[in-house]
PDB file of N, CA and C in Angstrom:
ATOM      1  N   UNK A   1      73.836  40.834 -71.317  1.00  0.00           N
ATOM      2  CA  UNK A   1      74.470  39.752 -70.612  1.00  0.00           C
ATOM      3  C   UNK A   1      75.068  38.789 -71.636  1.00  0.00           C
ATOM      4  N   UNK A   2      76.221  38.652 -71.295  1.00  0.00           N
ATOM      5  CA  UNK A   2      76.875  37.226 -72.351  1.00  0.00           C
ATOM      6  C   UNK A   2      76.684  36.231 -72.034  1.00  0.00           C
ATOM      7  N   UNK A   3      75.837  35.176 -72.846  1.00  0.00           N
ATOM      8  CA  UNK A   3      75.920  34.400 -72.486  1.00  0.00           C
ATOM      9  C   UNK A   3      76.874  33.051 -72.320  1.00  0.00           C
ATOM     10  N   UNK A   4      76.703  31.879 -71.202  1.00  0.00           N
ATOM     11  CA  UNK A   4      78.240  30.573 -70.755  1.00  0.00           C
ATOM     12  C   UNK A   4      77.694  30.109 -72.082  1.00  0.00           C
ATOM     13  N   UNK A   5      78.762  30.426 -73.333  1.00  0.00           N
ATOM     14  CA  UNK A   5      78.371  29.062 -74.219  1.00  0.00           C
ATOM     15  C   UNK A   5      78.970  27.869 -73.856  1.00  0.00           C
ATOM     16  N   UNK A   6      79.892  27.532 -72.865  1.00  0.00           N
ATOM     17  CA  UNK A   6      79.688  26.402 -72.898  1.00  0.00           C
ATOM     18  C   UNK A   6      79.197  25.370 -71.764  1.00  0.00           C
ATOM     19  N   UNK A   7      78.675  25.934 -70.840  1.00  0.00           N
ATOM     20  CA  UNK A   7      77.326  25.577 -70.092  1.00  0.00           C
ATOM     21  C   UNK A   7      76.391  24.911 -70.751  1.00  0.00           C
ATOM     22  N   UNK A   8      75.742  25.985 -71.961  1.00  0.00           N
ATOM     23  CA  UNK A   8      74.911  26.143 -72.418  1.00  0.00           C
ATOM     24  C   UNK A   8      75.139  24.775 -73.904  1.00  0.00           C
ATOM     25  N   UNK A   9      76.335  24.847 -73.603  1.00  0.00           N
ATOM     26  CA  UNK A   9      76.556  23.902 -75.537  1.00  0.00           C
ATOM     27  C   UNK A   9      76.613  22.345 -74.467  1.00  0.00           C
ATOM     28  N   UNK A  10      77.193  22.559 -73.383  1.00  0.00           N
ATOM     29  CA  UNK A  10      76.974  20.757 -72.495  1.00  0.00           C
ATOM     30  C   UNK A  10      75.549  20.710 -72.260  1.00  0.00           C
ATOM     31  N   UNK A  11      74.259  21.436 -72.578  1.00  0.00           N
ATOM     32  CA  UNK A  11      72.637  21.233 -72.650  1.00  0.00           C
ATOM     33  C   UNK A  11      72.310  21.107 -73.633  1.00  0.00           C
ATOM     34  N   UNK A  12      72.940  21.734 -74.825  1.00  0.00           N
ATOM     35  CA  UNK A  12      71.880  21.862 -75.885  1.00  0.00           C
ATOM     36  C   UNK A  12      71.916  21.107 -76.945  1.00  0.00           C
ATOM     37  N   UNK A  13      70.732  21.008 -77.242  1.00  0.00           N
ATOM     38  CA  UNK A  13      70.420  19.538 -78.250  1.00  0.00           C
ATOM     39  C   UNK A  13      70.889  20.198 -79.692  1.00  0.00           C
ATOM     40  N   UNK A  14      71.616  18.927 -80.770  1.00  0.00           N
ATOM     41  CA  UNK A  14      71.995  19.635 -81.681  1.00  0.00           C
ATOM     42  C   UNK A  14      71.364  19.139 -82.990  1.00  0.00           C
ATOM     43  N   UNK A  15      70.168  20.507 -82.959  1.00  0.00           N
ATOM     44  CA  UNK A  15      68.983  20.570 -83.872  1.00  0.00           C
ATOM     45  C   UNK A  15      69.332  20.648 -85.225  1.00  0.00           C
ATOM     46  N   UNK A  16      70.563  20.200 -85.700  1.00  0.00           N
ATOM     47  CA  UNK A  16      71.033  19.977 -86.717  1.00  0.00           C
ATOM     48  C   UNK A  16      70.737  18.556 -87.435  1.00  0.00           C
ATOM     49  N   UNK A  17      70.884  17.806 -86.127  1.00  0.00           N
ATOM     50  CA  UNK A  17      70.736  16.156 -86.318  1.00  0.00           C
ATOM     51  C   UNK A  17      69.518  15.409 -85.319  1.00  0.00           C
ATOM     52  N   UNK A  18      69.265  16.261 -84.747  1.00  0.00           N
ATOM     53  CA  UNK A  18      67.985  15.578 -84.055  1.00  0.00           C
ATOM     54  C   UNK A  18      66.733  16.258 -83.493  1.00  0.00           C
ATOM     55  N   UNK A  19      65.938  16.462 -83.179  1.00  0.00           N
ATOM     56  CA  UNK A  19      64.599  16.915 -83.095  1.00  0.00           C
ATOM     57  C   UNK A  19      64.650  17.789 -81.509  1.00  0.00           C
ATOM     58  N   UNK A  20      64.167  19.074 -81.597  1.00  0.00           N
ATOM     59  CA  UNK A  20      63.424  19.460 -80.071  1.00  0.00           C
ATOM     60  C   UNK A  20      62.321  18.323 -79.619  1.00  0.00           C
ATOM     61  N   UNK A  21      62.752  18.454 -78.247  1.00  0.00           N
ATOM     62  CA  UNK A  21      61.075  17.886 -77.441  1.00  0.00           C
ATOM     63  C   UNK A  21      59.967  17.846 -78.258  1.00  0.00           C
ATOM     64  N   UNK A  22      58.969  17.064 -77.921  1.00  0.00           N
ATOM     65  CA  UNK A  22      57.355  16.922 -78.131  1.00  0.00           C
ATOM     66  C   UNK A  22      56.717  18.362 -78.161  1.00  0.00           C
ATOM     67  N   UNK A  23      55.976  19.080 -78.469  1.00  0.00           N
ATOM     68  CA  UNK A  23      55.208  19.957 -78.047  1.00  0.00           C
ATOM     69  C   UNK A  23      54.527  20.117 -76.562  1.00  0.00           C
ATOM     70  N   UNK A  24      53.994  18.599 -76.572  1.00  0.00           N
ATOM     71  CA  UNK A  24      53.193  18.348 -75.125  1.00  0.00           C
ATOM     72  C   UNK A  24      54.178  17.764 -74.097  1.00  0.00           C
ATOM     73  N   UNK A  25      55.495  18.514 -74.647  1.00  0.00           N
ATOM     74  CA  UNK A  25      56.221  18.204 -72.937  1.00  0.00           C
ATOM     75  C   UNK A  25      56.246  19.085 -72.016  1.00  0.00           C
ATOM     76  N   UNK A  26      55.993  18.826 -70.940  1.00  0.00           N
ATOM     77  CA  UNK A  26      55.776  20.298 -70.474  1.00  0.00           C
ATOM     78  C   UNK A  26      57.100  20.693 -69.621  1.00  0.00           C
ATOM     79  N   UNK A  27      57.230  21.746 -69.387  1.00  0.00           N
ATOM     80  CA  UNK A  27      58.368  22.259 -68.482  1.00  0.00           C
ATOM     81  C   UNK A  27      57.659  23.375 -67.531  1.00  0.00           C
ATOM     82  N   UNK A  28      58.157  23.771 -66.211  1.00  0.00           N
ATOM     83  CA  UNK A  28      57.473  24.501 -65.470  1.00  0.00           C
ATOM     84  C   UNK A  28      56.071  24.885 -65.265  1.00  0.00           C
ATOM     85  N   UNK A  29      55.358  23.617 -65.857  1.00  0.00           N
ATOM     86  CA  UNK A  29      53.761  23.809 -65.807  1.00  0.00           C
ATOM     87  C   UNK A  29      53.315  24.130 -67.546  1.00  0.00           C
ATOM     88  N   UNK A  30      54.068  24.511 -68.200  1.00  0.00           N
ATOM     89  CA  UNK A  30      53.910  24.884 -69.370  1.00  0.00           C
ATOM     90  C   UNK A  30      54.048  23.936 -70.627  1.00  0.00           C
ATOM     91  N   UNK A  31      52.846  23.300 -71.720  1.00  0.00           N
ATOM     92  CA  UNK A  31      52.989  22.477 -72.965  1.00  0.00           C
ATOM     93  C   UNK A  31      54.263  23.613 -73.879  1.00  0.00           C
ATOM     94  N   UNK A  32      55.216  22.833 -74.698  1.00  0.00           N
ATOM     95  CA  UNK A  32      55.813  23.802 -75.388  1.00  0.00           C
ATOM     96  C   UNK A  32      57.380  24.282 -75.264  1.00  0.00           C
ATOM     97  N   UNK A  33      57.021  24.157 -72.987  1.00  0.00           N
ATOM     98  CA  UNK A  33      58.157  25.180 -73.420  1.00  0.00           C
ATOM     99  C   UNK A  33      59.276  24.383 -73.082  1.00  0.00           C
ATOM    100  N   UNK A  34      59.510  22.843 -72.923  1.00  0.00           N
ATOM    101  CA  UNK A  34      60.639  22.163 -73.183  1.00  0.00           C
ATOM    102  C   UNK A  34      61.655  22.037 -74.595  1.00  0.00           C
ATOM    103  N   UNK A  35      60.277  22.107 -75.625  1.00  0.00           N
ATOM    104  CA  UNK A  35      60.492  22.704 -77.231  1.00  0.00           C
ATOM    105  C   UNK A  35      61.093  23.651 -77.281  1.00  0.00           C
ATOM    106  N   UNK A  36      60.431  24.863 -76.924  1.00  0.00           N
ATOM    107  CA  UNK A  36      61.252  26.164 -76.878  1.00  0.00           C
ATOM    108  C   UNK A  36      61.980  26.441 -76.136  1.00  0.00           C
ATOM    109  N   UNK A  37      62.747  25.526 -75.351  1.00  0.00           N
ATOM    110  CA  UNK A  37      64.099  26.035 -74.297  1.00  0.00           C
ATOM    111  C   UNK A  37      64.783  25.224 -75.474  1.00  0.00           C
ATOM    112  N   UNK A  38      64.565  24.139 -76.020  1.00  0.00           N
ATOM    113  CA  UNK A  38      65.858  22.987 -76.715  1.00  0.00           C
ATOM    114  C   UNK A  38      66.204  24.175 -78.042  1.00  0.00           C
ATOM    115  N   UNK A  39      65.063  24.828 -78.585  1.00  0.00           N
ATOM    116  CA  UNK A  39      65.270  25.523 -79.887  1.00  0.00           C
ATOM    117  C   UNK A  39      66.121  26.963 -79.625  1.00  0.00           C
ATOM    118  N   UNK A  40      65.766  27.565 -78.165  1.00  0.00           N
ATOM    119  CA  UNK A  40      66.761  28.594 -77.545  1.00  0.00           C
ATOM    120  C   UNK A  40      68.224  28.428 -77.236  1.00  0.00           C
ATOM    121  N   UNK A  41      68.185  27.015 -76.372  1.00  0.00           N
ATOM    122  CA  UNK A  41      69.651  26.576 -76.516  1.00  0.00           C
ATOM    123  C   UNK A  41      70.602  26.196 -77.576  1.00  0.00           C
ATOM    124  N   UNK A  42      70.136  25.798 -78.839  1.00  0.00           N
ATOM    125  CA  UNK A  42      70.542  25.632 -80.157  1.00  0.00           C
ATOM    126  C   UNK A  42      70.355  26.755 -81.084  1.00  0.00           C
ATOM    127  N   UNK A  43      69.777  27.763 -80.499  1.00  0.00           N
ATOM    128  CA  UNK A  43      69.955  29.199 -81.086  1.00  0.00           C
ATOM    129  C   UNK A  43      71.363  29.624 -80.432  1.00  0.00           C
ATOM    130  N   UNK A  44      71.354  29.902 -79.628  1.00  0.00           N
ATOM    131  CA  UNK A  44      72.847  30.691 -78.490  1.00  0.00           C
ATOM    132  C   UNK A  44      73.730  29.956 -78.959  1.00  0.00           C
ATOM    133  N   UNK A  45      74.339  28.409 -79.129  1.00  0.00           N
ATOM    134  CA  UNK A  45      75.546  27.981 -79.586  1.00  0.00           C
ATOM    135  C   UNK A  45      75.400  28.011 -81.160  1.00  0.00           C
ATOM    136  N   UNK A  46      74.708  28.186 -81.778  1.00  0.00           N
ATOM    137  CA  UNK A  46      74.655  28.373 -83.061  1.00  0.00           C
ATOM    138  C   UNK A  46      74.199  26.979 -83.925  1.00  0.00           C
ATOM    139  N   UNK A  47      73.505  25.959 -83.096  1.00  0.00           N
ATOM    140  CA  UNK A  47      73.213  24.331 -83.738  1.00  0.00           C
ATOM    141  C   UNK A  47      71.897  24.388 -83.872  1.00  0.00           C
ATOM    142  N   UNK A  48      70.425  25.455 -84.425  1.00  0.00           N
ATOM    143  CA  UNK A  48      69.527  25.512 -84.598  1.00  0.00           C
ATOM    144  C   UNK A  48      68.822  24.767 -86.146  1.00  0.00           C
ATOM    145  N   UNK A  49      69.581  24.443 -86.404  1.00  0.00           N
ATOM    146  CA  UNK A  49      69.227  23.604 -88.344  1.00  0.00           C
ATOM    147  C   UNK A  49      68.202  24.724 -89.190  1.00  0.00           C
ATOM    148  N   UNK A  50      67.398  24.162 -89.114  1.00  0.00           N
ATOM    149  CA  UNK A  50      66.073  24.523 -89.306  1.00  0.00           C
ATOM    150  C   UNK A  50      64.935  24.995 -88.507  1.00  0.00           C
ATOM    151  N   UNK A  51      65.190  25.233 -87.290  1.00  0.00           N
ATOM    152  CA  UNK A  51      64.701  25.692 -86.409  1.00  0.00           C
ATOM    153  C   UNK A  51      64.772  26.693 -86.214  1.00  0.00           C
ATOM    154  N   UNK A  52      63.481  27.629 -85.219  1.00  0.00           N
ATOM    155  CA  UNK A  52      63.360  29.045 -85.484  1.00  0.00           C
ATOM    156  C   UNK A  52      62.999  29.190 -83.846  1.00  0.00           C
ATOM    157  N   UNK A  53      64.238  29.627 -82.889  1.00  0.00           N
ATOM    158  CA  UNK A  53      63.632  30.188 -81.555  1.00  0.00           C
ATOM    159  C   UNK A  53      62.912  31.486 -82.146  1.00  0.00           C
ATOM    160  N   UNK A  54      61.625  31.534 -81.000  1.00  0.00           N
ATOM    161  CA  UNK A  54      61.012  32.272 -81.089  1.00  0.00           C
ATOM    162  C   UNK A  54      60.228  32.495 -82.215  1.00  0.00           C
ATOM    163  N   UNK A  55      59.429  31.451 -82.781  1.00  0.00           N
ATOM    164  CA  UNK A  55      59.052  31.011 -83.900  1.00  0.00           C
ATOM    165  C   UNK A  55      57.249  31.076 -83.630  1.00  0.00           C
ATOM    166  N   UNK A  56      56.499  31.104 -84.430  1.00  0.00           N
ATOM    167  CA  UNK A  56      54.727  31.017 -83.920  1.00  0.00           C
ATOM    168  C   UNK A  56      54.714  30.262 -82.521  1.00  0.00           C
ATOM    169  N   UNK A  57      55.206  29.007 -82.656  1.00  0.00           N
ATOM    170  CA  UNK A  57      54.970  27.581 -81.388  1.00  0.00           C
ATOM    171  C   UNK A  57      55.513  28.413 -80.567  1.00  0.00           C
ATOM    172  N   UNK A  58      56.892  28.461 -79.876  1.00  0.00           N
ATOM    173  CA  UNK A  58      57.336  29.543 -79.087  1.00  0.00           C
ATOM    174  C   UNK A  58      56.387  30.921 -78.559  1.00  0.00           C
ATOM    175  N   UNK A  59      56.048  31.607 -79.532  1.00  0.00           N
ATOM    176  CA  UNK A  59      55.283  32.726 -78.763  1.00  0.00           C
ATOM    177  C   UNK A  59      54.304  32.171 -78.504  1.00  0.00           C
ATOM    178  N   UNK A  60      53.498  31.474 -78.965  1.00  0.00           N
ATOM    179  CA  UNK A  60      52.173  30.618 -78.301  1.00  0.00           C
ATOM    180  C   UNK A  60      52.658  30.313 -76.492  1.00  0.00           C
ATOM    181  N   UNK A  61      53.564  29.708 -76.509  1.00  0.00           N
ATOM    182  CA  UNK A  61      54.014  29.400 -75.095  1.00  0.00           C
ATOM    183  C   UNK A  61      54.474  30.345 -74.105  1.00  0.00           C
ATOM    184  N   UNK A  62      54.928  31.347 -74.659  1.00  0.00           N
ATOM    185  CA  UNK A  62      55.208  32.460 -74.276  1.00  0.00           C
ATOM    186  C   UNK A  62      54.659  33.703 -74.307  1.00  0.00           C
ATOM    187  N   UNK A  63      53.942  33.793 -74.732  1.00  0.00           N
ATOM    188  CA  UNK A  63      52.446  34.223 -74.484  1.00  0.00           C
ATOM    189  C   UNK A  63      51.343  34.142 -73.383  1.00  0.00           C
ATOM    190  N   UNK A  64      51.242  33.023 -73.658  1.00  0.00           N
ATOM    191  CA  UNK A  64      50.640  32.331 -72.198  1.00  0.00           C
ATOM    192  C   UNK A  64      51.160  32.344 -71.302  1.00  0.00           C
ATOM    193  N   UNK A  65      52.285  31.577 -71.224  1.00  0.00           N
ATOM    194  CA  UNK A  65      53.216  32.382 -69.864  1.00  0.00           C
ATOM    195  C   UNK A  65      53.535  33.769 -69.527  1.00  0.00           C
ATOM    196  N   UNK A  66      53.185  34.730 -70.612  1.00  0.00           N
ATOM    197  CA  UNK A  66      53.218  35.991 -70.465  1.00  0.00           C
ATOM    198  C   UNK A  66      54.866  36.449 -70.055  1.00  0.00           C
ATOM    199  N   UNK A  67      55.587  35.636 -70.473  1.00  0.00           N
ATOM    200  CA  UNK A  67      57.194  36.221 -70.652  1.00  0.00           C
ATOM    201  C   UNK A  67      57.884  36.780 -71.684  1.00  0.00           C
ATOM    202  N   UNK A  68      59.321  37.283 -71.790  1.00  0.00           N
ATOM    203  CA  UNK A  68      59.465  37.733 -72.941  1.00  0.00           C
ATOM    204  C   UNK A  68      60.682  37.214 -72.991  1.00  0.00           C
ATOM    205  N   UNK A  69      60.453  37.015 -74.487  1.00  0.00           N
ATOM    206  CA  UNK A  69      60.990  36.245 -75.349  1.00  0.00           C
ATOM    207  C   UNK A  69      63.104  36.116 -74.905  1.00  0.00           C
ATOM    208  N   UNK A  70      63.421  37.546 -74.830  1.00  0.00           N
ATOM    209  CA  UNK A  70      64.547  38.365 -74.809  1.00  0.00           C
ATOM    210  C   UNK A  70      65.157  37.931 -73.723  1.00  0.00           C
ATOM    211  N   UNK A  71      64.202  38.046 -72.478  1.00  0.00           N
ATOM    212  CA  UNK A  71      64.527  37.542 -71.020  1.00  0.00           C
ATOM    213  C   UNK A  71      64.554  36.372 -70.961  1.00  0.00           C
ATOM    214  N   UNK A  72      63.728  35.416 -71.422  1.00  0.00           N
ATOM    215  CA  UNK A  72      63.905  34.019 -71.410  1.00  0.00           C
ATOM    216  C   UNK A  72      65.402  33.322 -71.651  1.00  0.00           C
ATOM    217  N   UNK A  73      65.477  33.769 -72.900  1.00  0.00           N
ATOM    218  CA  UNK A  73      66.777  33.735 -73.417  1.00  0.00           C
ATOM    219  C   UNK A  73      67.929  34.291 -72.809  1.00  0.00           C
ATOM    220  N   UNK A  74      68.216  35.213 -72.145  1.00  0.00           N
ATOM    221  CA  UNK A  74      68.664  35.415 -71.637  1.00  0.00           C
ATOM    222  C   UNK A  74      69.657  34.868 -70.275  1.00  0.00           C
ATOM    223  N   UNK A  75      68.227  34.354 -69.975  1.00  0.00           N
ATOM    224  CA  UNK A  75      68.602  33.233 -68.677  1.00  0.00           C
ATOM    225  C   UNK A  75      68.694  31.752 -69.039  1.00  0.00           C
ATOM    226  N   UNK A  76      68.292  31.672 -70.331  1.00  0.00           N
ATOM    227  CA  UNK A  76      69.268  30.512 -70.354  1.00  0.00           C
ATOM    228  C   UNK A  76      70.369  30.261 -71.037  1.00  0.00           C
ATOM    229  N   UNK A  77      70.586  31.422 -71.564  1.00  0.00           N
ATOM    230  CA  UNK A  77      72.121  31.750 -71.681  1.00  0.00           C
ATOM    231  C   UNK A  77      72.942  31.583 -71.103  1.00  0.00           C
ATOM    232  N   UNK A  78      72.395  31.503 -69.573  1.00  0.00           N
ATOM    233  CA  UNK A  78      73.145  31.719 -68.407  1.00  0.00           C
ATOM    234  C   UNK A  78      73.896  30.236 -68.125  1.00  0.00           C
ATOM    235  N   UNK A  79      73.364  29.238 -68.796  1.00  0.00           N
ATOM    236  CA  UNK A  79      74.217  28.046 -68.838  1.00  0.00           C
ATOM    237  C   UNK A  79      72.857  27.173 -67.842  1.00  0.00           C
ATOM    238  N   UNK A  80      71.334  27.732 -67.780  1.00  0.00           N
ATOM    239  CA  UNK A  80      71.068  27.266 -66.647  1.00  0.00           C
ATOM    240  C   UNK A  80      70.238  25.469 -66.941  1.00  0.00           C
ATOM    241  N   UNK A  81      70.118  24.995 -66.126  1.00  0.00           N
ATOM    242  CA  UNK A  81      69.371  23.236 -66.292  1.00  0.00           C
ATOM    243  C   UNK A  81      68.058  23.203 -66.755  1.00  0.00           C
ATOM    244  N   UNK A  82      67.508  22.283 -67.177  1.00  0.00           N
ATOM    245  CA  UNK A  82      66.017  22.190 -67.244  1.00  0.00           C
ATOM    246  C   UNK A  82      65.301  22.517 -65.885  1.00  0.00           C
ATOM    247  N   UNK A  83      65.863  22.032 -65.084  1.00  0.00           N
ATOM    248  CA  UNK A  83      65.323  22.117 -63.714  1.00  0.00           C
ATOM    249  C   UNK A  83      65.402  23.237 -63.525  1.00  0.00           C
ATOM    250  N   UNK A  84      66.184  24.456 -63.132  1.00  0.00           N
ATOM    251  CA  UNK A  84      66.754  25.571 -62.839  1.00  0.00           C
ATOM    252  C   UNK A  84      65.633  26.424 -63.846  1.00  0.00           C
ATOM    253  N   UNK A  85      65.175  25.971 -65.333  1.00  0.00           N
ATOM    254  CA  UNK A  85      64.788  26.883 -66.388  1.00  0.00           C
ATOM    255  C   UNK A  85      63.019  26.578 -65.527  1.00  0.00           C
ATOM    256  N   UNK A  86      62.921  25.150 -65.656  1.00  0.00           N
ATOM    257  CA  UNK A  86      61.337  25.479 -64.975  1.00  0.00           C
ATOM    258  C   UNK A  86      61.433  25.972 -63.407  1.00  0.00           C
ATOM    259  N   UNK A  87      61.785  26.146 -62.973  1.00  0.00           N
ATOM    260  CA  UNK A  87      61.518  27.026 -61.716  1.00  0.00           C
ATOM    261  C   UNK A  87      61.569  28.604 -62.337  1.00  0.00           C
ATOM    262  N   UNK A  88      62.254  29.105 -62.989  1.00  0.00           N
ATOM    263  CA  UNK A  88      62.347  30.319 -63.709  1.00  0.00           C
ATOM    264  C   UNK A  88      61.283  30.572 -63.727  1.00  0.00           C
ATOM    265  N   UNK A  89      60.744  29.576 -64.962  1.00  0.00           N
ATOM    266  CA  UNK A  89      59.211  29.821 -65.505  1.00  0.00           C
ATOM    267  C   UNK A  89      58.408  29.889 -64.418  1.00  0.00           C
ATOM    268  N   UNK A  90      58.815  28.837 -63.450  1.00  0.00           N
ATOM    269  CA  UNK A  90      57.280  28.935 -62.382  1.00  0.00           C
ATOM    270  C   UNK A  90      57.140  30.079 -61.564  1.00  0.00           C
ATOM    271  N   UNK A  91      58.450  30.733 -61.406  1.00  0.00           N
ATOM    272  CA  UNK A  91      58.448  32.171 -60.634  1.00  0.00           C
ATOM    273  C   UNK A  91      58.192  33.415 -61.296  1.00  0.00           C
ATOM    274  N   UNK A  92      58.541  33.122 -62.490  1.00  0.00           N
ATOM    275  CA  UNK A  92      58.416  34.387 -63.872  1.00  0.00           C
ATOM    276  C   UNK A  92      57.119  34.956 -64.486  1.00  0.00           C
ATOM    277  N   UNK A  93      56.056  33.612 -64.794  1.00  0.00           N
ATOM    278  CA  UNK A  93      55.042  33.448 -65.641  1.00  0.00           C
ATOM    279  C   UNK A  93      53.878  34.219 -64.930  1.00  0.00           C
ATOM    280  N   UNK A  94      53.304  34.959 -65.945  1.00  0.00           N
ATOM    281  CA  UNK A  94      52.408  36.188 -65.250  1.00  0.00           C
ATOM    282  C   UNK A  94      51.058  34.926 -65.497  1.00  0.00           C
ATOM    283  N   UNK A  95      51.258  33.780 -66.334  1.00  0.00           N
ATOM    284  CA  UNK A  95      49.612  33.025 -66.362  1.00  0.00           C
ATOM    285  C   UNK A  95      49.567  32.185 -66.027  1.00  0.00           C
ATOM    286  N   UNK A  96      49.031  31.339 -65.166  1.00  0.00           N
ATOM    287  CA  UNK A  96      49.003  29.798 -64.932  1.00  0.00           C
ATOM    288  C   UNK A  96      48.183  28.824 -65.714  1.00  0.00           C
ATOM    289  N   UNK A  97      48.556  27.247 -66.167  1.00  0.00           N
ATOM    290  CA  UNK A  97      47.699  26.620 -66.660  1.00  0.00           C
ATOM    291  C   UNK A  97      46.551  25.919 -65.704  1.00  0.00           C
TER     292      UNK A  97
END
């Protein structure tokens, strides 16, 4: 699937000059994975700095949610919202907190 870069570039934070989320923010029930959607969306347009989607923190969250990594990304490739991404998660995630 290709992903809307520019859906996706009017969301994404540019981790070049400023920081992902907290760790303990949560998105769809999940610590983490507001972090790891900001570091996914700045992976796909190419504004990741120093940042590593899919990095230890990332699979920790994704792990637990029991999703994969590939698919995640995928869909939010898709240009989709924070809102839109935690419902994903809440319908997707094989673990609950």
């Amino acid at each position: 699937m290709k992903p809307n870069i520019e859906k996706v570039k009017a969301l994404a934070r540019d981790l070049r000059k400023e920081e992902p989320r907290p760790a303990g923010e949560e998105l769809g029930g999940f610590q983490m994975a507001a972090r790891c959607l900001d570091k996914c969306r700045a992976t796909i347009v190419g504004w990741q700095g120093e940042f590593k989607y899919n990095c230890p923190m990332d699979q920790e969250f994704l792990q637990e949610a029991e999703l994969d990594a590939d698919e995640f990304k995928d869909y939010v490739g898709t240009g989709a919202t924070d809102e839109e991404v935690g419902t994903w998660i809440e319908q997707h995630a094989h673990a609950r907190t």
